[in-house]
Each structure stands twice: as C-alpha cells, then as structure tokens.
PDB file of N, CA and C in Angstrom:
ATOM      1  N   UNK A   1     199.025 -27.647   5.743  1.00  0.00           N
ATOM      2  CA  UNK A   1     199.924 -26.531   5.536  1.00  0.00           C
ATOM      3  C   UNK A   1     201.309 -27.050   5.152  1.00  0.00           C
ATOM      4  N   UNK A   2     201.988 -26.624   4.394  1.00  0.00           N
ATOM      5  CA  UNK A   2     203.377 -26.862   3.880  1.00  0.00           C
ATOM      6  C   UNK A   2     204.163 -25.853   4.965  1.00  0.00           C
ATOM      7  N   UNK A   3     205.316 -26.973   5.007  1.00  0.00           N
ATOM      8  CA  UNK A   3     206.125 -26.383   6.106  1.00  0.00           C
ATOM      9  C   UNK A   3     207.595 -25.306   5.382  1.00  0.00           C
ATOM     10  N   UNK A   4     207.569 -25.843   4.721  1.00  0.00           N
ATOM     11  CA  UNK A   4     208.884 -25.454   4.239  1.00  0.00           C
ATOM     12  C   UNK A   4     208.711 -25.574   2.354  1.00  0.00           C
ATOM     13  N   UNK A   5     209.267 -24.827   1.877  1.00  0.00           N
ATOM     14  CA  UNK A   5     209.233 -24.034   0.334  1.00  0.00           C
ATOM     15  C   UNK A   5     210.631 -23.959  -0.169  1.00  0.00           C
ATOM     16  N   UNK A   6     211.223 -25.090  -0.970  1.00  0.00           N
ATOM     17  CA  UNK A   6     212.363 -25.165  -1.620  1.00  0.00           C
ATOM     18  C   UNK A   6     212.461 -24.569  -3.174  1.00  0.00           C
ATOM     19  N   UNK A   7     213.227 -22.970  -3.137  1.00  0.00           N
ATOM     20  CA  UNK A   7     213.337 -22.364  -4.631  1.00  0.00           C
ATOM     21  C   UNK A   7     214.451 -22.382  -4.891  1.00  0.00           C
ATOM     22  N   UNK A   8     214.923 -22.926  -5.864  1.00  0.00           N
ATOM     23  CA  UNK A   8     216.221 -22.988  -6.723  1.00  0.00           C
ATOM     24  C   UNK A   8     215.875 -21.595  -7.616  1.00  0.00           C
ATOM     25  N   UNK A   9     217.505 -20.736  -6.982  1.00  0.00           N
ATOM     26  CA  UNK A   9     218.062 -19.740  -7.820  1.00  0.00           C
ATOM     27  C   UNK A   9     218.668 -20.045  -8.749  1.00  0.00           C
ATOM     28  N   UNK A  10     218.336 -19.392 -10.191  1.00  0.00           N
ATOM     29  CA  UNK A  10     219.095 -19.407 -11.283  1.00  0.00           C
ATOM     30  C   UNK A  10     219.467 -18.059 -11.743  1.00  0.00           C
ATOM     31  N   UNK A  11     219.204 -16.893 -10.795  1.00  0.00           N
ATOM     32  CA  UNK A  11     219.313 -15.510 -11.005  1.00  0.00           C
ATOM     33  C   UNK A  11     218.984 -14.884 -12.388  1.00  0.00           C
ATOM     34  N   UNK A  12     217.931 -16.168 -12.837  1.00  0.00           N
ATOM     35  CA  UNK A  12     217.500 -15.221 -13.959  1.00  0.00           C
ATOM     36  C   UNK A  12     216.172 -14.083 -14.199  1.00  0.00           C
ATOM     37  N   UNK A  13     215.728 -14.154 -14.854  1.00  0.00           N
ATOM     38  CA  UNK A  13     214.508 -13.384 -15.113  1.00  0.00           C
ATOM     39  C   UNK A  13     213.026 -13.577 -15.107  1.00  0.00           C
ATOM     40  N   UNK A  14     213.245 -15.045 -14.931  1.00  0.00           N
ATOM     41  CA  UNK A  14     211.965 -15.973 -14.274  1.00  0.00           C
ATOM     42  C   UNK A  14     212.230 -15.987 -12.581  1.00  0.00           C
ATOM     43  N   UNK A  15     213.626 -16.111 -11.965  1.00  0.00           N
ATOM     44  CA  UNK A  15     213.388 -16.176 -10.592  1.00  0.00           C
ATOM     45  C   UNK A  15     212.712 -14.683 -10.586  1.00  0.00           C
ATOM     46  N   UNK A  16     213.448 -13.550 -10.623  1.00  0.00           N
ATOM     47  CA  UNK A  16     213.189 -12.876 -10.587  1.00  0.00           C
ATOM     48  C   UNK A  16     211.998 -12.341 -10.609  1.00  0.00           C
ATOM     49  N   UNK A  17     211.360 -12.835 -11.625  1.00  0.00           N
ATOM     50  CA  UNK A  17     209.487 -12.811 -11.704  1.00  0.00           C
ATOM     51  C   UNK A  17     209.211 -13.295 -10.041  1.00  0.00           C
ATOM     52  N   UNK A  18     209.398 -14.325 -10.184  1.00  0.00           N
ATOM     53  CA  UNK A  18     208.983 -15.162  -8.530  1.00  0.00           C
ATOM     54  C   UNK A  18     208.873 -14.901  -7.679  1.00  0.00           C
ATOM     55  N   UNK A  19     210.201 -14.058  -7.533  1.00  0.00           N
ATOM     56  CA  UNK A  19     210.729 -13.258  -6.571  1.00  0.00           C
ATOM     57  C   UNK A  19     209.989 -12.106  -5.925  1.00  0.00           C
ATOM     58  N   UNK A  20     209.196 -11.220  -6.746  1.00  0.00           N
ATOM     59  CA  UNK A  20     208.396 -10.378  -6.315  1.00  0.00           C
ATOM     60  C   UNK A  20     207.060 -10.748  -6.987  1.00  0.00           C
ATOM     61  N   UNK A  21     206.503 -11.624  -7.175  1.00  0.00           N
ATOM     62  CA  UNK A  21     205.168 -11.926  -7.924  1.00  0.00           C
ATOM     63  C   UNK A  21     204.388 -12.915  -7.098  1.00  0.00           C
ATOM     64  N   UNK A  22     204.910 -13.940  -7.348  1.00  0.00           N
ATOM     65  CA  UNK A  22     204.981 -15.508  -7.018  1.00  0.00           C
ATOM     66  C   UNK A  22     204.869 -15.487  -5.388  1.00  0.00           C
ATOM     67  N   UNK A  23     206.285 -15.886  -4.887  1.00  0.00           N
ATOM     68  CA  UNK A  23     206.778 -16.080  -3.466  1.00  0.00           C
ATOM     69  C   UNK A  23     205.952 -15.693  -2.798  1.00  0.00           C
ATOM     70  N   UNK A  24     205.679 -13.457  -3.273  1.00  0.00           N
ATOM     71  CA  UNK A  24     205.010 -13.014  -1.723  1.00  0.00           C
ATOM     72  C   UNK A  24     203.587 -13.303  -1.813  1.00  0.00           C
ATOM     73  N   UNK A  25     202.629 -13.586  -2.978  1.00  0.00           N
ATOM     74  CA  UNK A  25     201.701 -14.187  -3.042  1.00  0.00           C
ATOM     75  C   UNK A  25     201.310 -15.070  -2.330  1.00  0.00           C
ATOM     76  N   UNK A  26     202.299 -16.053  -2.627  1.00  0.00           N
ATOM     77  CA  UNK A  26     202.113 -17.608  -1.905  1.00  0.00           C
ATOM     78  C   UNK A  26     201.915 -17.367  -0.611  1.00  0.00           C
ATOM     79  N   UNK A  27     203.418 -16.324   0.021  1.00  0.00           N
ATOM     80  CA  UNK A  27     203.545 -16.884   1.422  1.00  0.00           C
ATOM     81  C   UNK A  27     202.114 -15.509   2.477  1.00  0.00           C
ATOM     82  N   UNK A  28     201.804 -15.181   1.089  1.00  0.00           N
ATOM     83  CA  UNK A  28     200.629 -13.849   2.081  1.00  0.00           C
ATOM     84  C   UNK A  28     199.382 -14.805   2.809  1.00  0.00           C
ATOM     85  N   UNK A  29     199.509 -15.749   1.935  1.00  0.00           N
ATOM     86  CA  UNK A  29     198.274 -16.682   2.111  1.00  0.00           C
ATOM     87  C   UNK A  29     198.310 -17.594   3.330  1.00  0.00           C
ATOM     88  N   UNK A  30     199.443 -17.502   3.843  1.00  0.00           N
ATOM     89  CA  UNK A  30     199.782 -18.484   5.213  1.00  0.00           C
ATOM     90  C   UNK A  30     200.107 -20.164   5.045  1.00  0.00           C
ATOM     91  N   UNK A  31     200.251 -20.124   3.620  1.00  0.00           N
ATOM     92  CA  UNK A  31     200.267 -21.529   3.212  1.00  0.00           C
ATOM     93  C   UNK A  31     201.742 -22.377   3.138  1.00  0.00           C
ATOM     94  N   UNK A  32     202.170 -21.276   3.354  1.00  0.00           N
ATOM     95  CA  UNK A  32     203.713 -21.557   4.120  1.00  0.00           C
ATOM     96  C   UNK A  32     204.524 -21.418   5.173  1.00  0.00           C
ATOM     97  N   UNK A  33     205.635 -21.752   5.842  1.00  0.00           N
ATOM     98  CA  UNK A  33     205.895 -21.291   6.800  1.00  0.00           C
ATOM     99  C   UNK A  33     207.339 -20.828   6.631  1.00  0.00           C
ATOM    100  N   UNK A  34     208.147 -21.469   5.819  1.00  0.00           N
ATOM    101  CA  UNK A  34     209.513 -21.144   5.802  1.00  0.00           C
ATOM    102  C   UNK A  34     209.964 -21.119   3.858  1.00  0.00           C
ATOM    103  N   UNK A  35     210.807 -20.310   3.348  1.00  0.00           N
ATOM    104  CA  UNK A  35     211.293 -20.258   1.974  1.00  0.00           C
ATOM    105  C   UNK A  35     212.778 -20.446   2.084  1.00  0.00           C
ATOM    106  N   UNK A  36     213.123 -21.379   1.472  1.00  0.00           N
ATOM    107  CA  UNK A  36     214.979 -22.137   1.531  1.00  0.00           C
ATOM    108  C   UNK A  36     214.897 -21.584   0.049  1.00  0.00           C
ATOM    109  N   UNK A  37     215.953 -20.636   0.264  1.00  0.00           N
ATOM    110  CA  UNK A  37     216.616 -20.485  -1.622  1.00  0.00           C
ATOM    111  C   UNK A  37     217.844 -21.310  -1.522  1.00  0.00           C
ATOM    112  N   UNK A  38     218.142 -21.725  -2.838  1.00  0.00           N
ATOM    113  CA  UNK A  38     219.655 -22.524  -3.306  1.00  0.00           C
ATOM    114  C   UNK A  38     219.737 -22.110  -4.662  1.00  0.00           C
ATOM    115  N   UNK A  39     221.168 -22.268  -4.903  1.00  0.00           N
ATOM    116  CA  UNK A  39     221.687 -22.366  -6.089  1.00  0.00           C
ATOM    117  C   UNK A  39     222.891 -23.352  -5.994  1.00  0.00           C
ATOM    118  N   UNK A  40     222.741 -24.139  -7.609  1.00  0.00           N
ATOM    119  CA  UNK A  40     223.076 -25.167  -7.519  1.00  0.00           C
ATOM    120  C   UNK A  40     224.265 -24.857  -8.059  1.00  0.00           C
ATOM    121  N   UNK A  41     225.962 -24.842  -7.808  1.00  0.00           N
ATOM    122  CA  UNK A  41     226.797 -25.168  -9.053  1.00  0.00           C
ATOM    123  C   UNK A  41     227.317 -26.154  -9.476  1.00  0.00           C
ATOM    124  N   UNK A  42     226.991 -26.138 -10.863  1.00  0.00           N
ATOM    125  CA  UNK A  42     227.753 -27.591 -11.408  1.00  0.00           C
ATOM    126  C   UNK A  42     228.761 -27.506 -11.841  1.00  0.00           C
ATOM    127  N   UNK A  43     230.007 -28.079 -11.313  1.00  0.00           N
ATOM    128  CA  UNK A  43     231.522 -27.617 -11.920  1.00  0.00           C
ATOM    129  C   UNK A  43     232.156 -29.012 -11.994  1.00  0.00           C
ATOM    130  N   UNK A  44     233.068 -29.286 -12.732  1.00  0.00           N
ATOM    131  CA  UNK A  44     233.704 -30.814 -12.898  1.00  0.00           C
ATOM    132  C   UNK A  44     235.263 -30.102 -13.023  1.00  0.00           C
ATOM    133  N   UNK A  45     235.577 -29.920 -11.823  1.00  0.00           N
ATOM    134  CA  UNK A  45     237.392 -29.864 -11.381  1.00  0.00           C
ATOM    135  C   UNK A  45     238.376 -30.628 -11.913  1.00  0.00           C
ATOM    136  N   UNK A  46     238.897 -29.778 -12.516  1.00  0.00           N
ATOM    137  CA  UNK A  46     240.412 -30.765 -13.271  1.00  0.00           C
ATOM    138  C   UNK A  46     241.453 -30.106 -12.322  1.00  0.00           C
ATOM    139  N   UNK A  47     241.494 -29.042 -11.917  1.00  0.00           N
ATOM    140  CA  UNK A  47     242.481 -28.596 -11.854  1.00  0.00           C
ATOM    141  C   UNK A  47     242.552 -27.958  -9.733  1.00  0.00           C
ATOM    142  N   UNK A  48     243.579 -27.345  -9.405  1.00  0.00           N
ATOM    143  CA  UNK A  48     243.262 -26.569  -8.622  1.00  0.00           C
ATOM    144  C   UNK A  48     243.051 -25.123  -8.416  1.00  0.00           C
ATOM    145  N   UNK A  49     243.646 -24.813  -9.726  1.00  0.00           N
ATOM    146  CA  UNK A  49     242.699 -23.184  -9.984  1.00  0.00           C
ATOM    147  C   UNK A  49     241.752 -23.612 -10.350  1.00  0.00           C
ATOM    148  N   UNK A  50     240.785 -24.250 -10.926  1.00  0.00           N
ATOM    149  CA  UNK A  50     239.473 -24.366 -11.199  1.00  0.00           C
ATOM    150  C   UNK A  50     238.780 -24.809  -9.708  1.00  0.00           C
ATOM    151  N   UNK A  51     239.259 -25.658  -8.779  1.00  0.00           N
ATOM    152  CA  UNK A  51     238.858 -25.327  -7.614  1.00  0.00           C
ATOM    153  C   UNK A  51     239.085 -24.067  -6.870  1.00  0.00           C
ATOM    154  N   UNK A  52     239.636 -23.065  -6.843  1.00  0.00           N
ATOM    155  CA  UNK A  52     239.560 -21.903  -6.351  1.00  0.00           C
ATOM    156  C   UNK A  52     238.604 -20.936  -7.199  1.00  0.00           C
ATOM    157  N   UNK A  53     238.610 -20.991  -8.685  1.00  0.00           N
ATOM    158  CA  UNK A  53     237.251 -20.023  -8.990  1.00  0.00           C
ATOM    159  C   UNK A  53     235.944 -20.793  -8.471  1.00  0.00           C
ATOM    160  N   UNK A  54     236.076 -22.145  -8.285  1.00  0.00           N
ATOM    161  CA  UNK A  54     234.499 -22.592  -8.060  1.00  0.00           C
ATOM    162  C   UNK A  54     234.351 -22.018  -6.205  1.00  0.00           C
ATOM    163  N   UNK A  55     235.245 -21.765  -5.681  1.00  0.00           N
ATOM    164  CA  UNK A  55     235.089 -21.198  -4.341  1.00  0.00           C
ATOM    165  C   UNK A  55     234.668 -20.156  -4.096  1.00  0.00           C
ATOM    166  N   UNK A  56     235.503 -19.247  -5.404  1.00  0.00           N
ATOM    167  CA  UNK A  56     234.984 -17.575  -5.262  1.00  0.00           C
ATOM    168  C   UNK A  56     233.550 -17.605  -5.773  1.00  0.00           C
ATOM    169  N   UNK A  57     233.282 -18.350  -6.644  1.00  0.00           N
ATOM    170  CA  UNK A  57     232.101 -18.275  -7.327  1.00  0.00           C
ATOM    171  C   UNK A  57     230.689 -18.953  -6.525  1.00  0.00           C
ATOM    172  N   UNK A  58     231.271 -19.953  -5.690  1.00  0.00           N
ATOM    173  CA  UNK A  58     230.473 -20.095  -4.295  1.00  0.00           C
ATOM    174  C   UNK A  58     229.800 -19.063  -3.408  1.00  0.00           C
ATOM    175  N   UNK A  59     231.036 -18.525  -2.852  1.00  0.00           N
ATOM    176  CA  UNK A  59     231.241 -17.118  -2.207  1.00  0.00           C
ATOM    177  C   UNK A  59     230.143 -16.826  -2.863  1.00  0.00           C
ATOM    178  N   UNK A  60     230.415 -16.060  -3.655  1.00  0.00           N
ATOM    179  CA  UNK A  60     229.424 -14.691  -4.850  1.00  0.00           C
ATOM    180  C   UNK A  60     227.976 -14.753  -4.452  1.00  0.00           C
ATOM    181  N   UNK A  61     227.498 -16.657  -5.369  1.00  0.00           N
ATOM    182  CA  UNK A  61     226.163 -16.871  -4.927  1.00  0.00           C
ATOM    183  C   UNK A  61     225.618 -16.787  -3.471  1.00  0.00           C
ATOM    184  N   UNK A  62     226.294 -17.284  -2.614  1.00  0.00           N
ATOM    185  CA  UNK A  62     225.920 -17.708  -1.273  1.00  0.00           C
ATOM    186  C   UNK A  62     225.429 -16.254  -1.147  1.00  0.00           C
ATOM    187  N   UNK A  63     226.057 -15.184  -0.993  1.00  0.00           N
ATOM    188  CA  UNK A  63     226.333 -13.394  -0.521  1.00  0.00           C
ATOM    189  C   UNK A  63     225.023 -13.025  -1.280  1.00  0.00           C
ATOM    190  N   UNK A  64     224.650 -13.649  -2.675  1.00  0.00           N
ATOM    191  CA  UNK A  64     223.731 -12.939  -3.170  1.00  0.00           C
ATOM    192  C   UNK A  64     222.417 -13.933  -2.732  1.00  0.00           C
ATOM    193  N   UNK A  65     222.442 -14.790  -2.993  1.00  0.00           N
ATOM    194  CA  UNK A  65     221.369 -15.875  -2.275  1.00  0.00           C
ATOM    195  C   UNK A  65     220.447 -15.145  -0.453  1.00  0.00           C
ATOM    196  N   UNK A  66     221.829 -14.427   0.371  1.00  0.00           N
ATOM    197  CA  UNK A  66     221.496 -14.250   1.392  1.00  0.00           C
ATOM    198  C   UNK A  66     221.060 -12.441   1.527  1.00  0.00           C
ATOM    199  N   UNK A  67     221.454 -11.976   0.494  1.00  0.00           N
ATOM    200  CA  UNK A  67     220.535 -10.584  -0.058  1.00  0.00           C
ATOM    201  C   UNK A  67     219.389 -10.521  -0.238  1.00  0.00           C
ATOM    202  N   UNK A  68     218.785 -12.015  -0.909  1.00  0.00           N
ATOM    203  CA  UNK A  68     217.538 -12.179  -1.059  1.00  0.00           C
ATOM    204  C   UNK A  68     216.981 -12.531  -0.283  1.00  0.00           C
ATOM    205  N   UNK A  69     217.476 -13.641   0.457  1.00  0.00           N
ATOM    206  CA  UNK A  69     217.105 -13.758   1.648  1.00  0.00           C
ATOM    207  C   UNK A  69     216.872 -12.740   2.673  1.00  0.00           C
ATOM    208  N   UNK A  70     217.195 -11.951   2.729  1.00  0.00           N
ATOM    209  CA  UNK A  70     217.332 -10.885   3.806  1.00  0.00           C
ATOM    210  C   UNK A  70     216.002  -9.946   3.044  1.00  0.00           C
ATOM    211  N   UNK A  71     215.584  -9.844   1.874  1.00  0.00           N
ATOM    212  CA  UNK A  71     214.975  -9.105   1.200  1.00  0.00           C
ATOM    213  C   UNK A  71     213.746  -9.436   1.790  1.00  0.00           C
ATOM    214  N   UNK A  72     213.336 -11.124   1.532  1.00  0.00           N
ATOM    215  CA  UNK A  72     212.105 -11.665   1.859  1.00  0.00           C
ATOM    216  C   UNK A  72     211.911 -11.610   3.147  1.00  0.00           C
ATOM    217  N   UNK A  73     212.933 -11.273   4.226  1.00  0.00           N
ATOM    218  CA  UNK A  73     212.518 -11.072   5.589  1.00  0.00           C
ATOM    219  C   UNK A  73     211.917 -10.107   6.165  1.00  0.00           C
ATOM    220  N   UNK A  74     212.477  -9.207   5.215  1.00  0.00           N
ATOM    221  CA  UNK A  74     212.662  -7.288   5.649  1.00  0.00           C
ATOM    222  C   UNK A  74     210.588  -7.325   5.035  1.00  0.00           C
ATOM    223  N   UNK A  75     210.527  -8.359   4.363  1.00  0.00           N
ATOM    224  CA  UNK A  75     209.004  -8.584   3.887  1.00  0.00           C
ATOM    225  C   UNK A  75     207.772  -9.637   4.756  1.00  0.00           C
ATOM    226  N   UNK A  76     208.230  -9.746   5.483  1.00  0.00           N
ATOM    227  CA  UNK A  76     207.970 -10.708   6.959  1.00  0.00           C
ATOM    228  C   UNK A  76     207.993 -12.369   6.474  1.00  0.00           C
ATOM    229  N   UNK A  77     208.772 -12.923   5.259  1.00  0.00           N
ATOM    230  CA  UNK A  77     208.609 -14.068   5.158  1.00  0.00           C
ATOM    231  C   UNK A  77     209.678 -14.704   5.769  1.00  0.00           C
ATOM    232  N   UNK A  78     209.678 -15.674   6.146  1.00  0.00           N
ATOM    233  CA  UNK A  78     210.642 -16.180   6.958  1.00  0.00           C
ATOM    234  C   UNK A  78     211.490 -17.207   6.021  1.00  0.00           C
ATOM    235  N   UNK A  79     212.673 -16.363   5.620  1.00  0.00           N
ATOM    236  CA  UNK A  79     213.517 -16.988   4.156  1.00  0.00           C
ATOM    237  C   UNK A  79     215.126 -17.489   5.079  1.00  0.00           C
ATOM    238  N   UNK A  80     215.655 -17.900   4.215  1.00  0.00           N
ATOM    239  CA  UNK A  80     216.924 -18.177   4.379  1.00  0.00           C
ATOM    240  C   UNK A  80     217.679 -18.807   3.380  1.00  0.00           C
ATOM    241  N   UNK A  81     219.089 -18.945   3.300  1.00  0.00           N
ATOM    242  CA  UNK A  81     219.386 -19.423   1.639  1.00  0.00           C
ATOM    243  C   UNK A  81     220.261 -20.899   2.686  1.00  0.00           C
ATOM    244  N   UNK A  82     220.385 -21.339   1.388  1.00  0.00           N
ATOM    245  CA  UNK A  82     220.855 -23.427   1.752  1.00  0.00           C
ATOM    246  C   UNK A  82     222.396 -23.257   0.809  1.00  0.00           C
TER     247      UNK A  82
END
C-alpha cells in the first residue's frame, strides 16, 4: 500500500481533470492513505517589491491549495496541502 500521494498543483485544466476523475478513483480503491497537494513557485528576486508580490502570491496559492484540500476531505480522503 502507498502511504502517502504527492500532487503538484498547476491550477490548470489537467489538475483539474485529476482533481475530480483521477484522485477520487485512486483513493476509492484504498490504495492510498494520505494526498499532499503543492504548488511550486519559481521566482528569482531582484528586488524587495518583487519579494512582497512573491508573498502575496504565496498567500493566494497556499488559501487555494487548502480549498482543495478541504474539498478532498469533505470527500473522505485524507488531503492536506505542503
């Protein structure tokens, strides 16, 4: 049995597929036990306003990462975002 299920968010239209196709498939089957979402940002800081949008823009994902998360729970999978 796999313990743990690492999905990288890209909030596009393929997670999205996953998201309701994929995931609850997988995890109906018992072949999982836990789903870690992430999203990755890649930012190269010059500045310190460019470190403050990469914060808000942190923020944003994290809030939406843990929507989904909360989505897949309210679905009995046992999710959480990284």
């Amino acid at each position: 049995m796999i313990k743990k299920v690492l999905f990288p968010v890209d909030f596009s239209v393929v997670s999205e597929y996953a998201f309701g196709n994929c995931i609850p498939k997988f995890f109906s089957t018992g072949a999982a036990h836990e789903l870690i979402l992430f999203h990755a940002l890649d930012v190269d800081l010059q500045s310190p306003q460019e470190l403050e949008v990469a914060e808000k823009l942190e923020k944003k994902y994290t809030d939406m990462i843990e929507k989904i998360a909360e989505e897949f729970r309210e679905m009995g999978i046992n999710a959480r975002g990284s």
